[in-house]
Protein backbone atom coordinates (compact mmCIF):
# COMPACT_ATOMS: atom_id res chain seq x y z
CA UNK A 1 0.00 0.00 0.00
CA UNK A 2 2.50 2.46 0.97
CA UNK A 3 4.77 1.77 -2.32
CA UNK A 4 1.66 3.05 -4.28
CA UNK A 5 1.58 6.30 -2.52
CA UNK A 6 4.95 7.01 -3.12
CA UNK A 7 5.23 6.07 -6.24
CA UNK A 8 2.36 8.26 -7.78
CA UNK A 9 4.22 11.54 -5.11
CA UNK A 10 7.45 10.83 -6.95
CA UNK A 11 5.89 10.51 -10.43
CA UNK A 12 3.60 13.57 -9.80
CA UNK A 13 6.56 15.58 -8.54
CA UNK A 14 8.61 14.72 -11.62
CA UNK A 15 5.21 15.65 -13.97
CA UNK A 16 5.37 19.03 -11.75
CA UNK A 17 8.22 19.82 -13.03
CA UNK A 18 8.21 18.77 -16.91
CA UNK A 19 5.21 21.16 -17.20
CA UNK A 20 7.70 23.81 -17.40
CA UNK A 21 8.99 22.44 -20.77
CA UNK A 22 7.36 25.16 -22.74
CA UNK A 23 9.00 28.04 -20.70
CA UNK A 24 12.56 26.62 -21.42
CA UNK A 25 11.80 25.96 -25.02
CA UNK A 26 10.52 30.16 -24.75
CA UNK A 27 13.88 30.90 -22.30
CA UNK A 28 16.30 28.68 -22.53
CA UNK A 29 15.71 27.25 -26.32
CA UNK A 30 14.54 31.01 -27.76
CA UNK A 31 11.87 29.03 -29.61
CA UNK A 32 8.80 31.11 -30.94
CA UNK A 33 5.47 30.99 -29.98
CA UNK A 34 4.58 28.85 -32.80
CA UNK A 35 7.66 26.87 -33.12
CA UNK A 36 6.52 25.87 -29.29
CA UNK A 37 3.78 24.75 -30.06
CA UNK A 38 4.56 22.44 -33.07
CA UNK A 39 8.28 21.19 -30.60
CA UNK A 40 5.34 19.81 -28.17
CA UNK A 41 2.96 18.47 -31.32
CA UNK A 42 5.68 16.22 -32.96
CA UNK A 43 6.30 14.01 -29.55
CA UNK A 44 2.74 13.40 -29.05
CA UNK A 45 2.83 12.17 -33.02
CA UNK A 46 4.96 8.83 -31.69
CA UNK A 47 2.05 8.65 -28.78
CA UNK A 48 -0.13 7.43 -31.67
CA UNK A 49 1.97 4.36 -32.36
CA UNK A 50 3.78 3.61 -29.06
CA UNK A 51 1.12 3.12 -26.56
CA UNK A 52 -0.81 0.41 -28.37
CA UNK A 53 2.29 -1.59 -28.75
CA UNK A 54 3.77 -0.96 -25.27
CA UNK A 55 -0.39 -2.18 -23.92
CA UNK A 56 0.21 -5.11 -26.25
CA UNK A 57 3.66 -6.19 -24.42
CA UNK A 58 2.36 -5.23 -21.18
CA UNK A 59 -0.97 -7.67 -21.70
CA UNK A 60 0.93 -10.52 -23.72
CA UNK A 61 3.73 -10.13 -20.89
CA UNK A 62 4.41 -12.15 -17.57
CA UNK A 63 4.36 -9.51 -15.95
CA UNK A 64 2.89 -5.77 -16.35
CA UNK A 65 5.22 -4.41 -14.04
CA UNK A 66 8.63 -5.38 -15.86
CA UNK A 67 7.35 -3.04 -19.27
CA UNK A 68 6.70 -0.32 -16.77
CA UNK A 69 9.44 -0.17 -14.96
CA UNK A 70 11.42 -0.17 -18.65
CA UNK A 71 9.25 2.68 -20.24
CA UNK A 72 9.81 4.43 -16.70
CA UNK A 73 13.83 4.33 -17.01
CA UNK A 74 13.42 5.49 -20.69
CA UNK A 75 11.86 8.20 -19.92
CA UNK A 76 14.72 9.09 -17.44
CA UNK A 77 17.26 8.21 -19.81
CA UNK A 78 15.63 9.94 -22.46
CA UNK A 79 14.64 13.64 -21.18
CA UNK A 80 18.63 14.26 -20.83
CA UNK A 81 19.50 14.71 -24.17
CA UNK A 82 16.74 17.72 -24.31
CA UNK A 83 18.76 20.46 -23.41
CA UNK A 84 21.90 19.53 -25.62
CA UNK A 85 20.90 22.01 -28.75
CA UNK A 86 18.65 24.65 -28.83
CA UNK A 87 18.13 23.33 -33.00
CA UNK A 88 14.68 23.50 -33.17
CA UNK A 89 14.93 20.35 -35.17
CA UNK A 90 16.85 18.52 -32.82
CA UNK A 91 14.34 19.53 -30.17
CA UNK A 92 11.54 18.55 -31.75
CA UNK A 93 13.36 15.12 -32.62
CA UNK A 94 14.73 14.56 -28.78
CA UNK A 95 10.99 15.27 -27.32
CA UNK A 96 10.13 12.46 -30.05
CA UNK A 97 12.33 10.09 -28.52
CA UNK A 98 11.03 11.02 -24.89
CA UNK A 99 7.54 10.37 -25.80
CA UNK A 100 8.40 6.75 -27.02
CA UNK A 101 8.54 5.88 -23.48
CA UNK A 102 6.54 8.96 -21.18
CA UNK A 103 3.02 8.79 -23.61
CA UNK A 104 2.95 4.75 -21.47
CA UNK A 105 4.57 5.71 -18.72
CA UNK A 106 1.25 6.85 -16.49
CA UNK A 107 -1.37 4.52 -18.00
CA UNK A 108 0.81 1.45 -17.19
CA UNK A 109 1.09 2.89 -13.93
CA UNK A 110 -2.63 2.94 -13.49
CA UNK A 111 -3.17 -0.93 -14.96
CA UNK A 112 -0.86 -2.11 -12.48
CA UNK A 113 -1.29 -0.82 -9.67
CA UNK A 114 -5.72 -0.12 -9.83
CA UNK A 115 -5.41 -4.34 -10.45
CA UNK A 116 -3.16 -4.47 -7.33
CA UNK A 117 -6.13 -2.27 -5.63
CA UNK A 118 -8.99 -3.97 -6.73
CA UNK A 119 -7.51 -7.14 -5.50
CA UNK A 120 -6.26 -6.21 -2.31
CA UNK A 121 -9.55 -4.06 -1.39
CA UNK A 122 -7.33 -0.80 -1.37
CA UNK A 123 -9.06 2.87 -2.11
CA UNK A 124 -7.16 3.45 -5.05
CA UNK A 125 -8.68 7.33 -4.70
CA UNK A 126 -7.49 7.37 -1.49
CA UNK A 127 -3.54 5.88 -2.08
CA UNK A 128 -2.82 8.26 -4.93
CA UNK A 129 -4.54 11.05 -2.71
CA UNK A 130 -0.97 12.17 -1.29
CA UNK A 131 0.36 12.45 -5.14
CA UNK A 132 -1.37 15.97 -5.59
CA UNK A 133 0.32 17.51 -2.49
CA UNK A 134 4.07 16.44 -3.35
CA UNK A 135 2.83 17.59 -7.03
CA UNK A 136 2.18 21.19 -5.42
CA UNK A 137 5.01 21.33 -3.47
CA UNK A 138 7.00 20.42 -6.20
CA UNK A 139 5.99 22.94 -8.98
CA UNK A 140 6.42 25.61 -6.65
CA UNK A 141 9.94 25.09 -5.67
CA UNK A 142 10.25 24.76 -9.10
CA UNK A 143 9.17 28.02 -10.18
CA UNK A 144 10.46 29.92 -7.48
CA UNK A 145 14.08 27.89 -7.65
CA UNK A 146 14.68 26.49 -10.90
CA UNK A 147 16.07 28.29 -14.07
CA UNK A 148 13.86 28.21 -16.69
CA UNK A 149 16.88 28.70 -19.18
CA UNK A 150 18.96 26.21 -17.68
CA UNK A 151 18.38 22.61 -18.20
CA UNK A 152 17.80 22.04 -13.97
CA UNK A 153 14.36 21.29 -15.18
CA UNK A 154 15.49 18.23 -16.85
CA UNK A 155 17.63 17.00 -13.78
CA UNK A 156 15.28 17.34 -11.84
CA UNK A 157 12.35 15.20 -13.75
CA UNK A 158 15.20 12.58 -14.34
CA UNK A 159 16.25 12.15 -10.56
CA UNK A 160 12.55 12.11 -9.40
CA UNK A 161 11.44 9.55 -12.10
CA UNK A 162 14.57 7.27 -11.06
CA UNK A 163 13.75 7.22 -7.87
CA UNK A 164 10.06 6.82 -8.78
CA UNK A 165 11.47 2.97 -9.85
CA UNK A 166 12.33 1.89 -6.40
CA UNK A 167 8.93 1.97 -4.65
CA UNK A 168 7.22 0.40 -8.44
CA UNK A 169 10.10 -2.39 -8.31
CA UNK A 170 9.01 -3.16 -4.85
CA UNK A 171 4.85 -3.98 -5.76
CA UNK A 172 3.63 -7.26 -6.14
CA UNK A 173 3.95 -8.62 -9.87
CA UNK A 174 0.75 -8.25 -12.06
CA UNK A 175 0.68 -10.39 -15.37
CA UNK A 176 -0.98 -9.99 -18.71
CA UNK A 177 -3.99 -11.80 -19.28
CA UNK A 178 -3.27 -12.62 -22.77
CA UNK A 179 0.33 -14.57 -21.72
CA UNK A 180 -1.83 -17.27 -20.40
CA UNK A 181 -4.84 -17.21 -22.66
CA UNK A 182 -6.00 -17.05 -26.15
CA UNK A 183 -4.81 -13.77 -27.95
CA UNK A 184 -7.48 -11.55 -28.24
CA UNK A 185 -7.43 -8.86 -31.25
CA UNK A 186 -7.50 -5.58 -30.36
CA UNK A 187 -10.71 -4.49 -31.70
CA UNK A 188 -13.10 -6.68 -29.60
CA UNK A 189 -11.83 -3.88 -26.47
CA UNK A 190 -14.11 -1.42 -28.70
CA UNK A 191 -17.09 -4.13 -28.32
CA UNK A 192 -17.75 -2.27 -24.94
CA UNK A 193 -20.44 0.61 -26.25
CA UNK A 194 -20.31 2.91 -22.55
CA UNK A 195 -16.42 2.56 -22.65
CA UNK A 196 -16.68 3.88 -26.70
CA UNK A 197 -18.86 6.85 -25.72
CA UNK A 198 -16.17 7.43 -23.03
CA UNK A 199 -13.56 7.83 -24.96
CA UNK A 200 -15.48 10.10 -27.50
CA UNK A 201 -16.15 12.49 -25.06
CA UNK A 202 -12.79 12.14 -22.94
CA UNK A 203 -10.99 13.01 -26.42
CA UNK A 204 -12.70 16.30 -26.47
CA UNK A 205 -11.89 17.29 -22.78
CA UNK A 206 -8.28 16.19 -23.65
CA UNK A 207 -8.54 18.24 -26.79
CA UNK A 208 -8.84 21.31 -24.71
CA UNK A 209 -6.69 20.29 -21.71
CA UNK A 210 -3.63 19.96 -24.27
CA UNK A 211 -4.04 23.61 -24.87
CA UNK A 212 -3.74 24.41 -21.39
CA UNK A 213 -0.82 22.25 -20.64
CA UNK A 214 1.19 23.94 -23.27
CA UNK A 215 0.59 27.36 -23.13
CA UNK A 216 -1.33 28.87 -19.84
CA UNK A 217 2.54 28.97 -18.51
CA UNK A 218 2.81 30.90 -21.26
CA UNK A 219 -0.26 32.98 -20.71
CA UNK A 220 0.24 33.55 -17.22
CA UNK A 221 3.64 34.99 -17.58
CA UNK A 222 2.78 37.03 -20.37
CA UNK A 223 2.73 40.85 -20.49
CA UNK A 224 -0.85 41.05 -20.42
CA UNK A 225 -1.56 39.25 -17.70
CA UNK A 226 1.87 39.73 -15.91
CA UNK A 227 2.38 37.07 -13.46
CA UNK A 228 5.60 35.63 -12.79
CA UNK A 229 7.00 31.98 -12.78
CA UNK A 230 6.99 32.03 -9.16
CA UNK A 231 3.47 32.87 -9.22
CA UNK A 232 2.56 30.25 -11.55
CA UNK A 233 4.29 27.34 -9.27
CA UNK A 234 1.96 29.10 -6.80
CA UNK A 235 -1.11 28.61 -8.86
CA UNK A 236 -0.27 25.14 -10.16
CA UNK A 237 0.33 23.88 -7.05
CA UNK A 238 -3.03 25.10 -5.35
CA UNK A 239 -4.66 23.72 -8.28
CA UNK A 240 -2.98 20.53 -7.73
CA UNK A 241 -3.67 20.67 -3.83
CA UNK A 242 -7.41 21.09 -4.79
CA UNK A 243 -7.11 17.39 -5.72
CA UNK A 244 -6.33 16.33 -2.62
CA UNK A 245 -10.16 16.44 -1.11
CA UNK A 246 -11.63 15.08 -4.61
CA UNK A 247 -9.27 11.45 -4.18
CA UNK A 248 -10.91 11.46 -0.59
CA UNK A 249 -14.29 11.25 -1.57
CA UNK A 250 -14.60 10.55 -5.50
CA UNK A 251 -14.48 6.90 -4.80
CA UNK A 252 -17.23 6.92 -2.57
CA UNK A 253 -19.52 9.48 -4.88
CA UNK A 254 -18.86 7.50 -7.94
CA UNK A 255 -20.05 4.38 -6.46
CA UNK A 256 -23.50 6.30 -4.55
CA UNK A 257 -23.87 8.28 -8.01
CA UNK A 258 -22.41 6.01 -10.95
CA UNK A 259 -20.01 7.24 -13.44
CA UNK A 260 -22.09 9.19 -15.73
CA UNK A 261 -23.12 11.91 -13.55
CA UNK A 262 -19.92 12.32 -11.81
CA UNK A 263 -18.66 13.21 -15.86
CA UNK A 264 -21.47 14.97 -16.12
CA UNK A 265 -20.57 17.58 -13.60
CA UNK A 266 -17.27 17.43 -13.83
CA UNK A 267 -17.63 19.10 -17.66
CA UNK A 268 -19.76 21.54 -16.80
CA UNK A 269 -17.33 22.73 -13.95
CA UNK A 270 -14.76 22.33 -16.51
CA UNK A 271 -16.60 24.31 -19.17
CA UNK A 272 -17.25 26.97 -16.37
CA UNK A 273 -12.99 27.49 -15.72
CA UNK A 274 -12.20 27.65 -19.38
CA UNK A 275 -14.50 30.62 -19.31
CA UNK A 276 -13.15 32.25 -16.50
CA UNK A 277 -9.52 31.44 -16.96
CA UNK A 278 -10.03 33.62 -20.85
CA UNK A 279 -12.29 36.58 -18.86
CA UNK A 280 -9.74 37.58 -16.37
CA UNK A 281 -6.52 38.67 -16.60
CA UNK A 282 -5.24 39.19 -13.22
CA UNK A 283 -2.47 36.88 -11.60
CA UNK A 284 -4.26 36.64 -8.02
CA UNK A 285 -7.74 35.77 -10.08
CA UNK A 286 -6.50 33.27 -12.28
CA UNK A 287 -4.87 31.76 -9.37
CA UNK A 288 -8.14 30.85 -7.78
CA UNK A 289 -10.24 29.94 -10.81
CA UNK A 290 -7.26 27.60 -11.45
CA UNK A 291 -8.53 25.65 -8.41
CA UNK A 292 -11.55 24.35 -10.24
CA UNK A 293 -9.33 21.75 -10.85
CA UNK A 294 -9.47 19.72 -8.60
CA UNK A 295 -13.64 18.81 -9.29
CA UNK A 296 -13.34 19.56 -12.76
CA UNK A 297 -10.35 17.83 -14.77
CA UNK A 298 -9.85 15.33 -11.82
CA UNK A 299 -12.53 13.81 -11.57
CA UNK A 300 -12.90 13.40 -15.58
CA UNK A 301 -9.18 11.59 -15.36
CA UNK A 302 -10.31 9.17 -12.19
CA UNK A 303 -13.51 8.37 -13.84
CA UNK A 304 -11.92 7.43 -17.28
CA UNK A 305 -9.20 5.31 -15.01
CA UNK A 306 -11.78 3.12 -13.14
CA UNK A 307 -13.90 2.46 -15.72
CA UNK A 308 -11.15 0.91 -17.51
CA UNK A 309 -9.72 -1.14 -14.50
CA UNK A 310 -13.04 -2.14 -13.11
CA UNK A 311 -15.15 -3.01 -16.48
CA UNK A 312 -12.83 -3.60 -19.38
CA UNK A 313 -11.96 -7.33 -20.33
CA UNK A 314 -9.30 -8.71 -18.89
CA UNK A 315 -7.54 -8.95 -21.72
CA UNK A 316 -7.82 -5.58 -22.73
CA UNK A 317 -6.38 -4.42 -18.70
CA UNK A 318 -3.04 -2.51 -19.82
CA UNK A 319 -4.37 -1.97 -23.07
CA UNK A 320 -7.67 -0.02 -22.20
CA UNK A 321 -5.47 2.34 -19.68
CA UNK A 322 -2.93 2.80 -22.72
CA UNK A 323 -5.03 3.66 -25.46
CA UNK A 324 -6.57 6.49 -23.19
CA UNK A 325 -2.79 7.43 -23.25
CA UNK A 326 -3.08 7.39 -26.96
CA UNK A 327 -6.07 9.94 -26.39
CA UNK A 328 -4.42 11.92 -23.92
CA UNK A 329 -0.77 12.29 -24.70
CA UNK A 330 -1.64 11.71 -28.74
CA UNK A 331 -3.58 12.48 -30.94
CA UNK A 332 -4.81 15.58 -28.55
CA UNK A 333 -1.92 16.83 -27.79
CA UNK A 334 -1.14 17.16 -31.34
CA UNK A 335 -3.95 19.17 -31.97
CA UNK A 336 -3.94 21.32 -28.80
CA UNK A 337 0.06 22.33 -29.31
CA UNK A 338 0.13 22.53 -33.35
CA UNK A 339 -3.20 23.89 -33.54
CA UNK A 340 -3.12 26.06 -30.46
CA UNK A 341 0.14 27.92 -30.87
CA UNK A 342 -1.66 28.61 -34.58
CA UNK A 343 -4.95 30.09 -33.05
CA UNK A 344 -3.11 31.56 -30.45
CA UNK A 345 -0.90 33.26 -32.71
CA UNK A 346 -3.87 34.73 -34.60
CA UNK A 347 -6.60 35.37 -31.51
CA UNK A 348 -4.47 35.37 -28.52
CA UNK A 349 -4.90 33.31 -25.73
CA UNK A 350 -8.09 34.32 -24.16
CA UNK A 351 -10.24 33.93 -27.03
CA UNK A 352 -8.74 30.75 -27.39
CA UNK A 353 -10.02 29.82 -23.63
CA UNK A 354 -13.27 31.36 -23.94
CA UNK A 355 -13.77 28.99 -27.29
CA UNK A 356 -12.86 26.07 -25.31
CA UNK A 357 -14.90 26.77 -22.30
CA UNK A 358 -17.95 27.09 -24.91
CA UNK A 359 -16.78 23.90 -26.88
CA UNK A 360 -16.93 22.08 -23.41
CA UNK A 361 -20.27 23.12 -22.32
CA UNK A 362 -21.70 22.00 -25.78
CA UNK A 363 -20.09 18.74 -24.98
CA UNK A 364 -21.55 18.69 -21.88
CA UNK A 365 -25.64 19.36 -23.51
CA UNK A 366 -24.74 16.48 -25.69
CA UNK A 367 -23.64 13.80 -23.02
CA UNK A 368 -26.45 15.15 -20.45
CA UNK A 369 -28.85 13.97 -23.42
CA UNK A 370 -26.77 10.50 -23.59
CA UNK A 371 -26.60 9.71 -20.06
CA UNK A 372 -30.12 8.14 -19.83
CA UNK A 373 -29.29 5.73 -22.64
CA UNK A 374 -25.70 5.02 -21.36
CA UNK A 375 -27.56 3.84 -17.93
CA UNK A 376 -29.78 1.45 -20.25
CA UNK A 377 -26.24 -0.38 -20.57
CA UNK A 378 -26.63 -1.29 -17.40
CA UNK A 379 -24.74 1.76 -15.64
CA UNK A 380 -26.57 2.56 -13.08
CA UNK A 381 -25.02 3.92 -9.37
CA UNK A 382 -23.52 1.05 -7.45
CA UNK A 383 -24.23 -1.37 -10.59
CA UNK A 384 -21.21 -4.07 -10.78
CA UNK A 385 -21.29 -3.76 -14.65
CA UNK A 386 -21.08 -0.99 -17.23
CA UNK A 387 -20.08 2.55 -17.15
């Protein structure tokens, strides 16, 4: 139990402090807004590929743990050779090579260690409840220590990720399904209709949350709005501390409520901080609108991560949580960066927020009108089967 809580505090500290990728590629790399935004697109290009095969291994392997632990040292290995040319080709290429391995790195994390969970009896909510408060303590030391021009960024991620492999070496194994049963193809994990209409509307909460990763550092610190990177390690980390309550309870709502409504609300409260975050433009303000967080994005993330562990074939275990990786670190994130450093470019970034905060509540009309037919499934609050 406790190896699980460390693990996901070391891995969220490291993800604290990658965040700040696009300031050194602005600082330390002299990249332009644009080129920033198409450096972050091309990684997410090898997420496409390299999450389906790494699920595949992972589910036709002994055990589940052994292909995390490698696409965990990768990743280590990998983010080193980032700050070695500030080419923008080379950049583009090295943050290629880093996504071979990160893209799997989190949704390998969550096959193995939700199965551990669900056999054991553990709140899974609950364990990775501590991860959000060594994420926020993290990302601010970072901004308020670390030089965004300097590649301490990059140490740091590496360090925190290694160490990350000591409590994850130390869990129980988990196997594959499929290394001691029939191979199943890949398309009968797409048989499962609530888990399809998941995805669907996951991909568009992704679509908008790529945006945000890349370039509200960039918004935040920029002349119009003013704020500093110190300030932003302050605001990231509240917004990650607002987590902390919502891994408490989520586990416990989820099961009273079912999964549908929980999504429900959780896009309209995420619809609601787009808004705000593109309406505003003071520091303090966007500070604690940032906080929506923790009910918003959360809970869309933990619902999305259940689902999978609890519902999904067995086959299908590393391979459901890793094709959600393909969603989130993918195909989205290809169209957030690319696309967003384009719009930004041409509207600025709070028009671009706005649009997404309308986008999302459009989303949200369209899956309130879905919701009684995704209960016919079967999903119903404290059902043992569907969505």
């Amino acid at each position: 139990m406790t190896e699980i809580s460390v693990y996901y505090m070391l891995l969220y500290s490291a993800s604290s402090i990658y965040i700040y990728l696009p300031k050194y590629l602005q600082q330390g790399a002299h990249l332009t807004v644009e080129q920033n935004g198409a450096a972050q697109a091309i990684g997410p290009l090898v997420a496409l590929v390299m999450p389906f095969i790494w699920g595949q291994i992972a589910d036709k392997s002994q055990s589940r743990n052994a292909v995390w632990a490698t696409v965990l040292a990768g990743t280590a290995a990998a983010v080193f050779f980032i700050p070695l040319s500030h080419r923008f080709v080379y950049i583009a290429c090295v943050l290629a090579c880093v996504s071979i391995f990160q893209t799997s790195v989190m949704p390998l994390s969550d096959s193995v260690c939700t199965e551990i969970c669900t056999q054991k009896k553990w709140d899974f909510g609950k364990l990775r409840s501590f991860a959000p408060l060594s994420y926020a303590a993290c990302t601010f030391l970072a901004g308020a220590v670390l030089r965004m021009d300097k590649p301490d960024i990059f140490i740091a991620y590496a360090l925190l990720a290694l160490a990350a492999l000591i409590p994850a070496l130390r869990l129980p194994k988990v196997p594959g399904y499929q290394s001691f049963k029939p191979k199943a193809p890949f398309y009968k994990l797409f048989t499962n209709k609530p888990l399809v209409i998941l995805f669907i509307f996951t991909f568009c909460v992704y679509l908008t949350s790529s945006y945000y990763y890349s370039f509200f550092l960039l918004y935040f610190t920029s002349p119009g709005v003013g704020g500093s990177t110190a300030a932003f390690g302050i605001c990231n980390a509240l917004a990650s501390l607002a987590e902390f309550p919502t891994m408490i309870y989520i586990d416990r709502v989820v099961r009273r409520v079912g999964v549908p409504k929980v999504f429900l609300c959780a896009l309209i409260v995420l619809a609601v901080r787009w808004v705000l975050l593109g309406s505003v433009s003071n520091p303090a303000a966007l500070i604690l609108i940032n906080m929506l967080h923790g009910c918003s994005f959360a809970c869309i993330s933990y619902c999305v991560i259940t689902y999978i562990n609890e519902y999904v074939q067995l086959e299908f275990k590393a391979s459901g949580q890793t094709f959600n990786g393909v969603i989130c670190l993918g195909v989205t994130k290809i169209i957030g960066s690319a696309g967003g450093g384009y719009l930004t470019g041409r509207f600025g970034y709070q028009a671009v927020f706005v649009a997404m905060g309308i986008f999302i509540a459009c989303v949200a009309v369209i899956y309130a009108l879905l919701v009684p037919r995704i209960e016919r499934y079967g999903v119903k609050p404290g059902a043992e089967r569907g969505l």
